[in-house]
Protein backbone atom coordinates (compact mmCIF):
# COMPACT_ATOMS: atom_id res chain seq x y z
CA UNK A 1 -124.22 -174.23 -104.88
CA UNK A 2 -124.36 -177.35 -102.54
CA UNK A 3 -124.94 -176.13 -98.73
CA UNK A 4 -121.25 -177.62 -97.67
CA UNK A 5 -119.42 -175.45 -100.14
CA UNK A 6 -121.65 -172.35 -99.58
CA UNK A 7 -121.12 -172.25 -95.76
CA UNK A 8 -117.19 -172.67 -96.51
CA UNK A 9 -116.96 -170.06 -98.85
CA UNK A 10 -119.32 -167.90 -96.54
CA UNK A 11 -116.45 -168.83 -93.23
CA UNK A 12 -113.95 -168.26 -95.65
CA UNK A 13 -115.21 -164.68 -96.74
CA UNK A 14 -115.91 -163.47 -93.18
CA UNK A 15 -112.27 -164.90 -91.90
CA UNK A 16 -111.06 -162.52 -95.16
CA UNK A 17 -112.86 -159.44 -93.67
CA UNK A 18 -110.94 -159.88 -89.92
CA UNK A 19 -113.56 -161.72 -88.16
CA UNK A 20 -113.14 -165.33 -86.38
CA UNK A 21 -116.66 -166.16 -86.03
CA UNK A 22 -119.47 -166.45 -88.09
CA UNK A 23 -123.38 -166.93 -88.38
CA UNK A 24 -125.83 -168.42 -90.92
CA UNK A 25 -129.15 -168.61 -91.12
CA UNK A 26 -129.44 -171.69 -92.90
CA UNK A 27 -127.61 -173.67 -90.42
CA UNK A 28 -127.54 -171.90 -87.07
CA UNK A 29 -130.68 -171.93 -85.74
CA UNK A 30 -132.02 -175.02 -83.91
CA UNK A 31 -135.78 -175.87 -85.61
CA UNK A 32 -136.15 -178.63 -83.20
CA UNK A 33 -136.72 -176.50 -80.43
CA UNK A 34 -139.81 -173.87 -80.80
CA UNK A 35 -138.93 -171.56 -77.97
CA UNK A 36 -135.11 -171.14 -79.34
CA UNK A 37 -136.87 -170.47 -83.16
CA UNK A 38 -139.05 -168.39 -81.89
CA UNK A 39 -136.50 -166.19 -79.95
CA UNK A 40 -134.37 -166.35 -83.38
CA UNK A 41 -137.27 -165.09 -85.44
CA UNK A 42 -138.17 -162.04 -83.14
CA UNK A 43 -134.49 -161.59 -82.70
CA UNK A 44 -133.39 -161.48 -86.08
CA UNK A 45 -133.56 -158.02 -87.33
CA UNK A 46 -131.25 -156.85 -83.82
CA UNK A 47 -128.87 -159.78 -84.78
CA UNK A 48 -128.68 -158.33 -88.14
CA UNK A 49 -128.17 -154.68 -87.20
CA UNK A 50 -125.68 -155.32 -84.74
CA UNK A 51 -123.68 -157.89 -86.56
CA UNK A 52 -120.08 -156.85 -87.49
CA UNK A 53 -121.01 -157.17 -91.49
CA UNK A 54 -123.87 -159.27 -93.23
CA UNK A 55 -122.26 -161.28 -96.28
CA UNK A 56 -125.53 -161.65 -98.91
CA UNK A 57 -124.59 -164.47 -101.54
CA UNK A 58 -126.33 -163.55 -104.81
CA UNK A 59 -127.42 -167.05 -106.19
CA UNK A 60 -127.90 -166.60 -110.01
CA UNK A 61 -125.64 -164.00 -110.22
CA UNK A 62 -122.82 -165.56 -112.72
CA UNK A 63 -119.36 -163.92 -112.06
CA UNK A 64 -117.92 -161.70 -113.78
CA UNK A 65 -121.35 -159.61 -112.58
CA UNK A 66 -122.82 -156.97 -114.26
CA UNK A 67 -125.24 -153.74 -113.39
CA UNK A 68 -128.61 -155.05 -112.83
CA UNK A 69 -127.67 -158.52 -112.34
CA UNK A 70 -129.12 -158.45 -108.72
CA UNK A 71 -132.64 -159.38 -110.75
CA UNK A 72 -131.56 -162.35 -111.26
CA UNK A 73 -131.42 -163.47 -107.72
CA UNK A 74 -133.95 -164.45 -105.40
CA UNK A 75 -132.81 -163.10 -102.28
CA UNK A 76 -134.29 -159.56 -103.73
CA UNK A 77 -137.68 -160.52 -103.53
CA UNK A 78 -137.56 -163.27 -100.39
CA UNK A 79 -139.42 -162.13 -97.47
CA UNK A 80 -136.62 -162.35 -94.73
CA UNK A 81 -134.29 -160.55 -97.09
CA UNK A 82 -135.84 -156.87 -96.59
CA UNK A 83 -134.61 -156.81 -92.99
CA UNK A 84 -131.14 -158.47 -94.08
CA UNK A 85 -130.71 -155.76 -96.38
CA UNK A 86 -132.37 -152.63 -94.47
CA UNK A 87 -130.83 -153.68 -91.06
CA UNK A 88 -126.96 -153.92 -91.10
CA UNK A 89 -124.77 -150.98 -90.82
CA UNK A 90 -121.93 -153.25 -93.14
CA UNK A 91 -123.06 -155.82 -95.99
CA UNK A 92 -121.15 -156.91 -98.62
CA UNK A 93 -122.39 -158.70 -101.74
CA UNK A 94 -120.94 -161.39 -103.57
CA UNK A 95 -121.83 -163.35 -106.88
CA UNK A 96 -122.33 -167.05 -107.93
CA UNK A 97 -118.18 -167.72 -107.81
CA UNK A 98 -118.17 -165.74 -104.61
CA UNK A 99 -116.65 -162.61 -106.13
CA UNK A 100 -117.58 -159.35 -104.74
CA UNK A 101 -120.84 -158.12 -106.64
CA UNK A 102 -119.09 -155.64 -109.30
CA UNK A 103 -115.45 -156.19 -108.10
CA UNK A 104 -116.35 -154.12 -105.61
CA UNK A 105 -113.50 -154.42 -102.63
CA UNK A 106 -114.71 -151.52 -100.68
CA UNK A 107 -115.13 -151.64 -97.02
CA UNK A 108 -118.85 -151.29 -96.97
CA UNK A 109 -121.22 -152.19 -99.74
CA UNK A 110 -123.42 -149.63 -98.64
CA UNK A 111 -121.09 -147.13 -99.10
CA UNK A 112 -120.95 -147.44 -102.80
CA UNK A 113 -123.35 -145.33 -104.69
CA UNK A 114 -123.42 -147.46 -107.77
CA UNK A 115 -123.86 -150.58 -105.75
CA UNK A 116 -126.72 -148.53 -103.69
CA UNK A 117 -128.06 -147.24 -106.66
CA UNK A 118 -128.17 -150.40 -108.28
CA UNK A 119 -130.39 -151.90 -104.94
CA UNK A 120 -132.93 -149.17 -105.27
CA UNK A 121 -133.44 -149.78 -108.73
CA UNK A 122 -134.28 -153.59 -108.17
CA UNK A 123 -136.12 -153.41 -104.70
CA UNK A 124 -137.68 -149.94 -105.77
CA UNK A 125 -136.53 -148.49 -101.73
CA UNK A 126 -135.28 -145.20 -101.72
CA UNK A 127 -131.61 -145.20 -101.56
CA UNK A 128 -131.30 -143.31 -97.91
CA UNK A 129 -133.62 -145.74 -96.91
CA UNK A 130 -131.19 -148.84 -97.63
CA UNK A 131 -128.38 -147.05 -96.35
CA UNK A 132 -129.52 -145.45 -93.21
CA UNK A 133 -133.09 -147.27 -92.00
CA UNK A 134 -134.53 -147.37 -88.61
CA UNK A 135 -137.62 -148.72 -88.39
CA UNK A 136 -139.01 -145.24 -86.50
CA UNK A 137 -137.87 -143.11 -89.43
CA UNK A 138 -140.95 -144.34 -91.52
CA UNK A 139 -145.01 -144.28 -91.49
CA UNK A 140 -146.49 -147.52 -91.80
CA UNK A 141 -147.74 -147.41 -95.00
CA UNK A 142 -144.28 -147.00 -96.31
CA UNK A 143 -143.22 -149.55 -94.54
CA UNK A 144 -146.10 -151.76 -95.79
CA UNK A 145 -145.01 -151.22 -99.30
CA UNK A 146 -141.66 -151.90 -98.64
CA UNK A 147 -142.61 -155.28 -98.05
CA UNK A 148 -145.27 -155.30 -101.17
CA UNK A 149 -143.40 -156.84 -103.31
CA UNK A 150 -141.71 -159.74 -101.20
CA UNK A 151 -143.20 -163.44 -101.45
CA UNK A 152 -142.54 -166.73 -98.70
CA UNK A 153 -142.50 -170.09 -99.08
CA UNK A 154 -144.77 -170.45 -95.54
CA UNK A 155 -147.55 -168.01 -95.31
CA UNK A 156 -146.64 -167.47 -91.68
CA UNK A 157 -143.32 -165.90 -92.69
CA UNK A 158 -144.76 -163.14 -94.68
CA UNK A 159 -145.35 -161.29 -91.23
CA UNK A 160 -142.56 -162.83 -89.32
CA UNK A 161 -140.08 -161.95 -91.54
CA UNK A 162 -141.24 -158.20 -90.43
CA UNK A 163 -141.08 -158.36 -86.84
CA UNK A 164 -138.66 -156.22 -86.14
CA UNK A 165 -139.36 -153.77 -88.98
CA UNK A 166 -142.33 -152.49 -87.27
CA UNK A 167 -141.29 -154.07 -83.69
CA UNK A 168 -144.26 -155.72 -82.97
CA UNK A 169 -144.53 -158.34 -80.46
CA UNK A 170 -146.97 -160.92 -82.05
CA UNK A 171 -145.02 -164.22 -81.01
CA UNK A 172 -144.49 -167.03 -84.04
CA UNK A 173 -146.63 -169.95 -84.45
CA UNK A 174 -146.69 -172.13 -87.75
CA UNK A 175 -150.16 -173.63 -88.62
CA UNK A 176 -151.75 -170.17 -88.72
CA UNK A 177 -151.46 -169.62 -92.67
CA UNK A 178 -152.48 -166.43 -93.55
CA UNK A 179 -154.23 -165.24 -90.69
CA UNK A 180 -150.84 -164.63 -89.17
CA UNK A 181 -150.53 -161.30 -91.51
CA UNK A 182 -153.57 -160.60 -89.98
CA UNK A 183 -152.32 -160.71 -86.32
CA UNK A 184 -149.56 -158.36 -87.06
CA UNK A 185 -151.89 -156.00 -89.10
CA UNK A 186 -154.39 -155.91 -86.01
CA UNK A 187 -151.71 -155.51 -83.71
CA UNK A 188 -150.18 -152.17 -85.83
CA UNK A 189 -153.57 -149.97 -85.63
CA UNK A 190 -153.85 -150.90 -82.65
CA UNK A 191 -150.70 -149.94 -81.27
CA UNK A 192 -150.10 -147.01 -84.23
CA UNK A 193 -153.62 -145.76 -84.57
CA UNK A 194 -152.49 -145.60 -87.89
CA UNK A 195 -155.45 -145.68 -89.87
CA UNK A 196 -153.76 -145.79 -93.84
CA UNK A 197 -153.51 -149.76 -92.81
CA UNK A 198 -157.45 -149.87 -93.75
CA UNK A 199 -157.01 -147.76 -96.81
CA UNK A 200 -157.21 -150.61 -99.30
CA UNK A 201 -159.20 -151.55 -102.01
CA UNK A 202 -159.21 -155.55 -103.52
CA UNK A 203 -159.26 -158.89 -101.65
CA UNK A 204 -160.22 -158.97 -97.80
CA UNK A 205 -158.90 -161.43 -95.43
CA UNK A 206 -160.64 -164.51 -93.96
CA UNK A 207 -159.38 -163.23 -90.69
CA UNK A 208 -160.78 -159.71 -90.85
CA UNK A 209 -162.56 -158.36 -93.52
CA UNK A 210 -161.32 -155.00 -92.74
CA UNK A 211 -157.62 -156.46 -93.45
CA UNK A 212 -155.66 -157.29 -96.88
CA UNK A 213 -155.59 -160.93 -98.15
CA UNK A 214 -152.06 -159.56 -99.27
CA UNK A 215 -149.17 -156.90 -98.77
CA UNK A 216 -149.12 -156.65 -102.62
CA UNK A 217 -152.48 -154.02 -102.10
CA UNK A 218 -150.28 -151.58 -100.23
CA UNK A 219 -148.01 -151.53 -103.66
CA UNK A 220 -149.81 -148.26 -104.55
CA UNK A 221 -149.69 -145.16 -102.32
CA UNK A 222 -152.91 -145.00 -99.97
CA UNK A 223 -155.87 -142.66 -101.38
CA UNK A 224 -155.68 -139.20 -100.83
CA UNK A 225 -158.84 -137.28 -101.10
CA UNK A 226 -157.89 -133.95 -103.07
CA UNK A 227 -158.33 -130.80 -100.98
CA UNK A 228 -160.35 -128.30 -100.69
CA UNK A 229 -160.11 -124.46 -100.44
CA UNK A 230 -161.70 -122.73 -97.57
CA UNK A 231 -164.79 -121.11 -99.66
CA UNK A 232 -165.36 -124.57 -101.46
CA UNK A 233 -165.52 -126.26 -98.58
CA UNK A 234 -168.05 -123.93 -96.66
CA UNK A 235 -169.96 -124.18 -99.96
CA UNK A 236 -169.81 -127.97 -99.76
CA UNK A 237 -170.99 -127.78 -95.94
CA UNK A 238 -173.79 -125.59 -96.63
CA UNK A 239 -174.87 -128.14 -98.67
């Protein structure tokens, strides 16, 4: 859909819902200016989860929709998207034709089980998590895999885009690459102490060989070492 059209039937949508003013991404935030993009970027997940209702277009999505068509967009996999969807209290999904994902004319997309449902499935995030998140209700690990699966078009934005998810305070700056992810993964044990971040097994990072390459290693659940009875592990002491 060309930009024009999208942003009019995005207005025209929120104006539907009650509200007189509106706020997109794609057009709202000044690039020119790198001390107003970076205040939008560490900003973004508190706009989000204070806004009055997020409206997610579904590109791909042909109307009439069907379960399970939320595959077949993009925006489930983007890395800005997790926040977008874990963030706001209110969202509302719409299809290709800008039809409510489903027919769905409920006040709250997130209210809807099969909607919810339907979110888990293609994201694999628990459904309480999508409905009720706060980034302090989850270890960092979990957190970590959450984002797993998510892919940018700049490297940078793969830890950007998770800012406010683990409300760190590593300031943007494109020309990095990949060593950004490494910034914010140095800066959460430190701050955390959480240890599980070096649990990892597969490519290291050119910042810090103790760091990922990728977030796609934390898509399995950290090792656990099986544990041990009180007389086996004496025994295993002894030895």
């Amino acid at each position: 859909m060309p930009l024009n059209e999208k942003l009019r039937s995005f207005c025209k949508e929120a104006r539907k819902l009650g509200h007189y003013w509106a706020w997109s991404d794609t057009c709202c935030i000044d690039k020119s200016t790198s001390s107003i993009l970076n205040r939008s970027l560490t900003s973004m997940y508190k706009w989000h989860a204070n806004l009055a209702a997020t409206l997610v277009f579904f590109a791909g999505v042909a109307h009439p929709s069907k379960p399970g068509d939320p595959t077949r967009s993009l925006w489930i996999t983007r890395a800005w998207t997790l926040q977008e969807l874990l963030s706001p209290k209110v969202i509302f999904f719409y299809d290709s034709e800008w039809k409510p994902y489903l027919g769905d004319t409920g006040a709250n997309h997130k209210e809807s089980p099969v909607i919810v449902q339907e979110l888990a499935d293609a994201t694999k995030i628990l459904r309480g998590t999508i409905v009720t998140f706060s980034p302090d209700d989850l270890g960092i690990h979990e957190k970590l895999r959450l984002a797993s699966s998510r892919n940018a078009t700049v490297k940078e934005d793969i830890a950007y885009s998770l800012i406010g998810i683990f409300k760190s305070d590593i300031r943007p700056y494109y020309g990095e690459g990949s060593d950004t992810l490494g910034h914010l993964l140095e800066e959460i044990v430190a701050r955390s102490g959480e240890v599980a971040v070096l649990a990892w097994s597969g490519k290291s990072s050119s910042y810090n060989s103790c760091l990922v390459d990728s977030l796609s290693i934390y898509s399995q659940a950290p090792y656990s070492p099986p544990s041990l009875e009180g007389a086996e592990m004496e025994r295993c002491i002894k030895k």
